[in-house]
N, C-alpha and C. Protein backbone atom coordinates (compact mmCIF):
# COMPACT_ATOMS: atom_id res chain seq x y z
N UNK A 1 77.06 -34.84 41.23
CA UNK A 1 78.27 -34.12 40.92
C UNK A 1 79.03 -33.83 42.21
N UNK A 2 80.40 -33.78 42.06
CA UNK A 2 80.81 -33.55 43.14
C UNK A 2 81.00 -32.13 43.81
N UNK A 3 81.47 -31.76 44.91
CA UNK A 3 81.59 -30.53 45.04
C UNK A 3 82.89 -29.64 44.61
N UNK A 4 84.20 -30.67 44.55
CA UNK A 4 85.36 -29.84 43.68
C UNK A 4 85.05 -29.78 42.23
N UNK A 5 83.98 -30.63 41.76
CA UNK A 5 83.97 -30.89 39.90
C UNK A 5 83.04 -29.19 40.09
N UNK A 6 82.01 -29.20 40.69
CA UNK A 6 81.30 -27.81 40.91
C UNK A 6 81.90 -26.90 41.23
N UNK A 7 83.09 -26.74 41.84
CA UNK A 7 83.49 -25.86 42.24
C UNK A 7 84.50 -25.00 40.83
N UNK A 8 84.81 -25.60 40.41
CA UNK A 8 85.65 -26.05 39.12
C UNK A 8 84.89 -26.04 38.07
N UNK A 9 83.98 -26.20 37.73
CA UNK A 9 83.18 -25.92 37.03
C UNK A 9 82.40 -23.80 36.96
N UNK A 10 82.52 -23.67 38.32
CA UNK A 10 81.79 -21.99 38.91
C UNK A 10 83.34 -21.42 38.75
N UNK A 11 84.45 -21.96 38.82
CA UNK A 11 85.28 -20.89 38.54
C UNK A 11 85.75 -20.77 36.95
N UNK A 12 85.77 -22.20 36.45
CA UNK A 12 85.82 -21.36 34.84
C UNK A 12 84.62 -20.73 34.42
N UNK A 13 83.01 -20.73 34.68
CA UNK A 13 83.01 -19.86 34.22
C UNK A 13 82.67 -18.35 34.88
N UNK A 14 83.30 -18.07 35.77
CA UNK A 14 83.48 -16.98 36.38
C UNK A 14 84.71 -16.35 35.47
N UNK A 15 85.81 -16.96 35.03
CA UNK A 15 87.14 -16.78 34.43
C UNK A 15 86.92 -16.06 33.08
N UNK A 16 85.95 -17.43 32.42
CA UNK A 16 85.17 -17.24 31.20
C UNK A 16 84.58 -15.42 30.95
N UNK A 17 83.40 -15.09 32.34
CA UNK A 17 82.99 -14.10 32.14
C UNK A 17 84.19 -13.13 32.47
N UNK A 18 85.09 -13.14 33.64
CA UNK A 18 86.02 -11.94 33.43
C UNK A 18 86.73 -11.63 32.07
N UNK A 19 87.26 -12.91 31.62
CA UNK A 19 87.93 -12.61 29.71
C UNK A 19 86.66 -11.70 28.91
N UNK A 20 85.42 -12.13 28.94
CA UNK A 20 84.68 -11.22 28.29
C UNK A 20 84.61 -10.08 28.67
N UNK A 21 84.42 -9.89 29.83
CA UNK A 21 84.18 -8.35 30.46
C UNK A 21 85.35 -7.43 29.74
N UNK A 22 86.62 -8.06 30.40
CA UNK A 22 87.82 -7.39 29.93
C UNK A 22 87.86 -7.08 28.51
N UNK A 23 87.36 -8.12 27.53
CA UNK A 23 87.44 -8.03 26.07
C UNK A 23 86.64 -6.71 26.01
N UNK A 24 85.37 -7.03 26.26
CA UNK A 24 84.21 -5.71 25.75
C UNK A 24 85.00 -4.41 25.79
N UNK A 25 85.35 -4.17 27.21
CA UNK A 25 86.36 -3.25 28.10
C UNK A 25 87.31 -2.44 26.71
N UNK A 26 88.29 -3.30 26.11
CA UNK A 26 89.44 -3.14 25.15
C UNK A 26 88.80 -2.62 24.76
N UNK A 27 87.43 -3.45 23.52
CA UNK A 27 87.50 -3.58 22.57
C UNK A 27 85.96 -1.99 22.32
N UNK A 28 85.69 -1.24 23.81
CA UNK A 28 85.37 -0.39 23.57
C UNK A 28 86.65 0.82 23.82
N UNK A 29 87.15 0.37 24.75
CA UNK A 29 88.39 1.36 24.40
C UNK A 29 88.99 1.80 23.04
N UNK A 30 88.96 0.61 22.25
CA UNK A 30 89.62 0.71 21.31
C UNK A 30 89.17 1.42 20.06
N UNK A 31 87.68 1.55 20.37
CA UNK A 31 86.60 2.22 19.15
C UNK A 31 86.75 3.57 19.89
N UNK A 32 86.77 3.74 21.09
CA UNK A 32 86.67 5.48 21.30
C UNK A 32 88.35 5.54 20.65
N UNK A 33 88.90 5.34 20.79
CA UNK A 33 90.43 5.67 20.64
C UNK A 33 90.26 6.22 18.95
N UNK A 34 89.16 5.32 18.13
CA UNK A 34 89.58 5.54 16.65
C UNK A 34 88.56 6.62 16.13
N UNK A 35 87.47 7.57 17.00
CA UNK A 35 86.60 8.24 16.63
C UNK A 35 87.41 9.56 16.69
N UNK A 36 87.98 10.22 15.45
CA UNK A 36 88.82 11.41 15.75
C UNK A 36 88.38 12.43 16.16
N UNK A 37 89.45 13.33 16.57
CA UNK A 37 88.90 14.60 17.37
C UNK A 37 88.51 16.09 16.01
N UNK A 38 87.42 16.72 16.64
CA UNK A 38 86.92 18.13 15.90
C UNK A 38 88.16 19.48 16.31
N UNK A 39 89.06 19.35 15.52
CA UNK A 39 90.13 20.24 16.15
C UNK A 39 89.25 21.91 16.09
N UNK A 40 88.40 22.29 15.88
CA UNK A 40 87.38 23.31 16.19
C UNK A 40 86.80 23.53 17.42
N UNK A 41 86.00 22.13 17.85
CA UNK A 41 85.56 21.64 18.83
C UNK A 41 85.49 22.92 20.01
N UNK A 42 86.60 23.55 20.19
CA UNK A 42 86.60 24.71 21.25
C UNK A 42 86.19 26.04 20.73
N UNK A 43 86.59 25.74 19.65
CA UNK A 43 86.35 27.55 18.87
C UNK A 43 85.22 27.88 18.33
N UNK A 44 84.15 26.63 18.24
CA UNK A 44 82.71 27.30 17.80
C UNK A 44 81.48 26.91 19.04
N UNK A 45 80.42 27.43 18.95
CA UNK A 45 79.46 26.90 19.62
C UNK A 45 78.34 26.39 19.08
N UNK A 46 78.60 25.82 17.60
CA UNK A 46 77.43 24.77 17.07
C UNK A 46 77.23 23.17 17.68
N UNK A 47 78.71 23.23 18.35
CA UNK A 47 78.78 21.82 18.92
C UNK A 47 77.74 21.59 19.77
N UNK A 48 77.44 22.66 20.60
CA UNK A 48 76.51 23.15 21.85
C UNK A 48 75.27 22.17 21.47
N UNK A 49 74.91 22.58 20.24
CA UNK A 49 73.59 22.56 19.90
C UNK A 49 72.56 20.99 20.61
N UNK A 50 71.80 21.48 21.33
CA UNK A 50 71.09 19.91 21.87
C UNK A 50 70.21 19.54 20.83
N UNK A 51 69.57 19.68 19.93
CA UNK A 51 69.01 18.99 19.02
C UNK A 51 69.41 18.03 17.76
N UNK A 52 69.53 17.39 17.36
CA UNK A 52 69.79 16.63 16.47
C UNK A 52 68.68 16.74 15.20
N UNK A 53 69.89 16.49 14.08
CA UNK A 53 68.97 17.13 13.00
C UNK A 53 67.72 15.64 12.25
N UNK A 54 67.45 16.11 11.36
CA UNK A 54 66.86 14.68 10.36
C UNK A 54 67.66 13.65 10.22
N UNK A 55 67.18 12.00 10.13
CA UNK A 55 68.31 11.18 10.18
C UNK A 55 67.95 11.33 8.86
N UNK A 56 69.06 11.25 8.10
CA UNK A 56 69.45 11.30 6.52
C UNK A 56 69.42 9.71 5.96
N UNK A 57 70.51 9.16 6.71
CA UNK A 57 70.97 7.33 6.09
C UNK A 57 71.11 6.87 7.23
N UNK A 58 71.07 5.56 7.00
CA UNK A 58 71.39 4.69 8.08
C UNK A 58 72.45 4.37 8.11
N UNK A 59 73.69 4.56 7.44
CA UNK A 59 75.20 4.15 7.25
C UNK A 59 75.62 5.62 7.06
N UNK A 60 76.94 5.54 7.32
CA UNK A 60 77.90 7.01 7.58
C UNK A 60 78.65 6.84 6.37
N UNK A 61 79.39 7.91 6.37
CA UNK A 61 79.90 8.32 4.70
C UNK A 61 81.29 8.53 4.85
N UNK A 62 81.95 7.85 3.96
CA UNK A 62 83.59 7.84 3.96
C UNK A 62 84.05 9.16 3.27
N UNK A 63 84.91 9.69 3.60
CA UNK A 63 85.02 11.01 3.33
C UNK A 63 86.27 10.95 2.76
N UNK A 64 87.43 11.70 2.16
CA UNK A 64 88.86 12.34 2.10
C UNK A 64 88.73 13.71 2.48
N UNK A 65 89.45 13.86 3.69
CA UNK A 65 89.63 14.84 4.15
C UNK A 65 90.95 15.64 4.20
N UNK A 66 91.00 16.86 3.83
CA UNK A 66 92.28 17.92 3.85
C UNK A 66 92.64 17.88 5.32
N UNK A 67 93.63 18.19 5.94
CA UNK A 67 93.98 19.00 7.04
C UNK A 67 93.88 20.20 7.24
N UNK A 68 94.54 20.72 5.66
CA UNK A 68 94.40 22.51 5.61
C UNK A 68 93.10 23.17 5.26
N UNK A 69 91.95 22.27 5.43
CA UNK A 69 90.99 22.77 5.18
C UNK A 69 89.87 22.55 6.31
N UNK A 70 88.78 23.73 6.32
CA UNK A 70 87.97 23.79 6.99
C UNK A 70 86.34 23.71 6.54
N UNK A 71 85.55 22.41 7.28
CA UNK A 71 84.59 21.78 6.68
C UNK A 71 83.28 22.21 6.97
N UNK A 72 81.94 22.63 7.15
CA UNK A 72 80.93 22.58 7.34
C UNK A 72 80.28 21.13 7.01
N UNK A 73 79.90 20.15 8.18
CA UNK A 73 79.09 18.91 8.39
C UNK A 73 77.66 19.38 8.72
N UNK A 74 76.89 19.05 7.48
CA UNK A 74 75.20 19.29 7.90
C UNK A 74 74.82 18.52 9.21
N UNK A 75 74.16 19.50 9.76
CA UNK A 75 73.62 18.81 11.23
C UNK A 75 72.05 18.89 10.67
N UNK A 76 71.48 19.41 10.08
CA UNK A 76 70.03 19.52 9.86
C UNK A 76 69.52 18.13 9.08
N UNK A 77 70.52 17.67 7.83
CA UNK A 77 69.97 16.83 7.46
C UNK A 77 69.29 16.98 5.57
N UNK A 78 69.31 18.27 5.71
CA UNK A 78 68.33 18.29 4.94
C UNK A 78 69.54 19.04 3.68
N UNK A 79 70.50 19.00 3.38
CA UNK A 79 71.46 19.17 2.88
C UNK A 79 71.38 18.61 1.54
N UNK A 80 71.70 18.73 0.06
CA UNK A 80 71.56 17.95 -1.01
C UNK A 80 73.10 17.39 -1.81
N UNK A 81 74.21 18.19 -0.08
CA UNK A 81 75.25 17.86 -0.30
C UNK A 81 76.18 16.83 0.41
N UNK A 82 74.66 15.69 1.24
CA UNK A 82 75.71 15.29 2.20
C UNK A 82 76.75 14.59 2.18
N UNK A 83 77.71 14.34 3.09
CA UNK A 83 77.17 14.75 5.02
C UNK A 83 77.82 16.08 4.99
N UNK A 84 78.06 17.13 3.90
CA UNK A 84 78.50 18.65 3.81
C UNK A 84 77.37 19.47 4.20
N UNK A 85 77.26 20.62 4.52
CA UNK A 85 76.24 21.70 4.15
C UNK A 85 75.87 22.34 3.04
N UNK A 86 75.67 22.40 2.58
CA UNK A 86 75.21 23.41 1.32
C UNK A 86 74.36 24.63 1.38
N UNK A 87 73.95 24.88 2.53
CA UNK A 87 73.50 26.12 2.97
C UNK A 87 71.85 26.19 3.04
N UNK A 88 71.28 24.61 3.21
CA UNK A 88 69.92 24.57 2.69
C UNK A 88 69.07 25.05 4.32
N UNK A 89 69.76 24.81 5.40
CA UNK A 89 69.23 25.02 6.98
C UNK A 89 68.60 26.93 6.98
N UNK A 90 69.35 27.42 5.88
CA UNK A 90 69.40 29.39 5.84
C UNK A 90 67.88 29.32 5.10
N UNK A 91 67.19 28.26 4.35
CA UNK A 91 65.93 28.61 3.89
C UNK A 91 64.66 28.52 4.90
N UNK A 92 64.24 30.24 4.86
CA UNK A 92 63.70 30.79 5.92
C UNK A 92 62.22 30.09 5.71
N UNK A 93 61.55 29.15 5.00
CA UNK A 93 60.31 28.80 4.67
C UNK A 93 60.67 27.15 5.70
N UNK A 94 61.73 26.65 5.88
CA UNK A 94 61.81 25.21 5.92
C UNK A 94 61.77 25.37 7.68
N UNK A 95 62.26 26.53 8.00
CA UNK A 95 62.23 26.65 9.85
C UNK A 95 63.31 25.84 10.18
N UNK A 96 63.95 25.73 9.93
CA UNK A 96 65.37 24.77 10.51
C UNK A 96 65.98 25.25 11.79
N UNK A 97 66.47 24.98 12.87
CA UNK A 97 67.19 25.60 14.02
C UNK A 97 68.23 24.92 13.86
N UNK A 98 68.91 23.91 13.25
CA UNK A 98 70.17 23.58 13.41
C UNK A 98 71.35 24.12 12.61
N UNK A 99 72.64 24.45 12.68
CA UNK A 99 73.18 24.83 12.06
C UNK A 99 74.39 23.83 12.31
N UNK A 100 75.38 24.29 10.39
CA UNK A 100 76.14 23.07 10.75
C UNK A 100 77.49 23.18 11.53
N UNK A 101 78.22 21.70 11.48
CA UNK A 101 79.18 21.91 12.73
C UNK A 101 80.57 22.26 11.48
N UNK A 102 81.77 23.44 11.88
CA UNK A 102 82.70 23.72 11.58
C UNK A 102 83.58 22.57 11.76
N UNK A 103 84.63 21.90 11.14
CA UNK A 103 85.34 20.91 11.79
C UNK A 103 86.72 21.09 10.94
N UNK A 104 87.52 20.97 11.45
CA UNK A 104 88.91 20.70 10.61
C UNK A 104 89.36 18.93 11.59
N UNK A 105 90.42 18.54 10.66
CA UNK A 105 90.64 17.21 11.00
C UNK A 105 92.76 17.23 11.22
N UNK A 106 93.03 16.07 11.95
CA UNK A 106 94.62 16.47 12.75
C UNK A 106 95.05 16.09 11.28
N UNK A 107 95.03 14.39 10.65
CA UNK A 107 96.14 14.79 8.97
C UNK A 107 95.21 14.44 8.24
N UNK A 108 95.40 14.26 7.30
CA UNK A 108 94.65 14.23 5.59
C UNK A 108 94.49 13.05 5.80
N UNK A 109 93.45 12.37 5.25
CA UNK A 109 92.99 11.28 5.42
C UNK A 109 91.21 10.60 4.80
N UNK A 110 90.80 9.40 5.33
CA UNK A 110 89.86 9.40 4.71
C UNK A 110 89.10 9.00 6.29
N UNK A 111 88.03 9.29 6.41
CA UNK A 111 86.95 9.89 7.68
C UNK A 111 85.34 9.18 7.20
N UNK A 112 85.14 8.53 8.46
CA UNK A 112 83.67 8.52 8.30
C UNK A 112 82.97 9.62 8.95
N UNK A 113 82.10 10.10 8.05
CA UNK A 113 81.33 11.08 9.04
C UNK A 113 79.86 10.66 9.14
N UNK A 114 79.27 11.10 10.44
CA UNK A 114 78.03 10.41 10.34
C UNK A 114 76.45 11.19 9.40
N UNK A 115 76.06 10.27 9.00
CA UNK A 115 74.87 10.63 7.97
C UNK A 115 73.75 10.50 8.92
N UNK A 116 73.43 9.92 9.75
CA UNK A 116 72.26 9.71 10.63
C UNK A 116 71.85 11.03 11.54
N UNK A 117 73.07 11.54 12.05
CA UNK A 117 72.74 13.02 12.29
C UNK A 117 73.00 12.50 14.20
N UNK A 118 72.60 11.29 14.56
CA UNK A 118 72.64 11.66 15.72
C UNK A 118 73.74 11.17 16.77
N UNK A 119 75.11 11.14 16.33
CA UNK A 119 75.86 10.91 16.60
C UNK A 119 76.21 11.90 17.54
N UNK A 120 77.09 11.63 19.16
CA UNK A 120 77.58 12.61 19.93
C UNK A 120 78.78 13.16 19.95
N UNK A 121 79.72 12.46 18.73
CA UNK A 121 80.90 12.85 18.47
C UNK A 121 80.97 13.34 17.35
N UNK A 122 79.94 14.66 16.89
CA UNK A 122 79.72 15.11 15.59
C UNK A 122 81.03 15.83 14.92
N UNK A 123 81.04 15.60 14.17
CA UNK A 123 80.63 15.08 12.64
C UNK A 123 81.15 13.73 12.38
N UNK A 124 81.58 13.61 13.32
CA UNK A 124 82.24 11.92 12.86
C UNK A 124 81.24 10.41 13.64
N UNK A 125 81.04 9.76 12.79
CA UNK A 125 80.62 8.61 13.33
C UNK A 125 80.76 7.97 14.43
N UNK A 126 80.04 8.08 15.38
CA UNK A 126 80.29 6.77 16.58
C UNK A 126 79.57 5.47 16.92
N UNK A 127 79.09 5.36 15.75
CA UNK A 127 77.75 3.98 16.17
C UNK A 127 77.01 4.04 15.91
N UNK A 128 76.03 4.84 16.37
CA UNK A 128 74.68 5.36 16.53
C UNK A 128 73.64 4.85 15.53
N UNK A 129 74.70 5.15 14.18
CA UNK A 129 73.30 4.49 13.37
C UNK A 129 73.00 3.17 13.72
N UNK A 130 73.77 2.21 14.38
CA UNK A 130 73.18 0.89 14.62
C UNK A 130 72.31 0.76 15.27
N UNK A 131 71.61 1.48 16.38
CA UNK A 131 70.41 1.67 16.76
C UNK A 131 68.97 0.97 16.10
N UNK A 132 68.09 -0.10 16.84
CA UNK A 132 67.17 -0.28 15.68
C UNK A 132 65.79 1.09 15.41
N UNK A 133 66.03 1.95 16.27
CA UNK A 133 64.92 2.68 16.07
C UNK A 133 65.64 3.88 14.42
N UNK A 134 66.75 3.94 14.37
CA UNK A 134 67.63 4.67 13.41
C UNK A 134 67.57 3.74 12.36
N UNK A 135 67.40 2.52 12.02
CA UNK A 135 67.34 1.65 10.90
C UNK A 135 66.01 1.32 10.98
N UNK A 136 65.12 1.80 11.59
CA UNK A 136 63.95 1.08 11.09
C UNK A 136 63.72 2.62 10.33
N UNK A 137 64.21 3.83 10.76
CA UNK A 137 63.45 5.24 10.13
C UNK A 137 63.62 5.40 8.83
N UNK A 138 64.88 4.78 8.25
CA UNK A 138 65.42 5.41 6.91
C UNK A 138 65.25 3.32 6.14
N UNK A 139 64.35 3.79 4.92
CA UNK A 139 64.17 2.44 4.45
C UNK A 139 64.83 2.37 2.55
């Protein structure tokens, strides 16, 4: 081979890998951009919470959400209303420490929220359940 066909050869795919890099780049930009914000987020301190509750499902739950309304998202898991609370974390026999997260949303709309529980942009989905240790738990 020659040394310009090689040379020419190491720069497409050097080119090759920058288009990917850059793609990934967007195309994670572009997923944080669509994970909405907890307009609460400042006003409570359940967000705080470092534990993560029970993973519930391995897929997140499409929601319709109010604007003018204000939501309780089970963080425990153990909810029979999810991905809502229903107040099951307050039963003093089950020992629960998590409590759920307050959230209101910017307009009315329809929302994934996450069911797996261990999402870092709670209550809303960021991935997470794709994890294989999160799909191998819930069968």
């Amino acid at each position: 081979m020659s040394m310009i066909l090689r040379l020419n050869l190491r720069s497409s795919l050097m080119l090759q890998q920058v288009r990917l890099n850059s793609r990934a780049k967007s195309e994670a930009a572009a997923s944080a951009k669509t994970i909405p914000k907890n307009l609460l987020e400042n006003k409570q301190t359940a967000v705080l919470q470092k534990e993560n509750g029970a993973i519930f499902d391995k897929r997140p739950f499409k929601i319709s959400l109010d604007k003018e309304k204000t939501y309780s998202w089970c963080l425990c898991g153990k909810s029979k209303s999810q991905p809502l609370c229903d107040g099951m974390h307050k039963n003093e026999f089950l020992k629960i420490k998590q409590r759920p997260i307050r959230f209101k949303v910017e307009k009315t709309g329809d929302y994934w929220l996450c069911n797996c529980k261990q999402t870092s942009h709670r209550p809303f989905c960021d991935g997470t359940h794709k994890q294989p240790h999160i799909q191998t738990a819930v069968k």
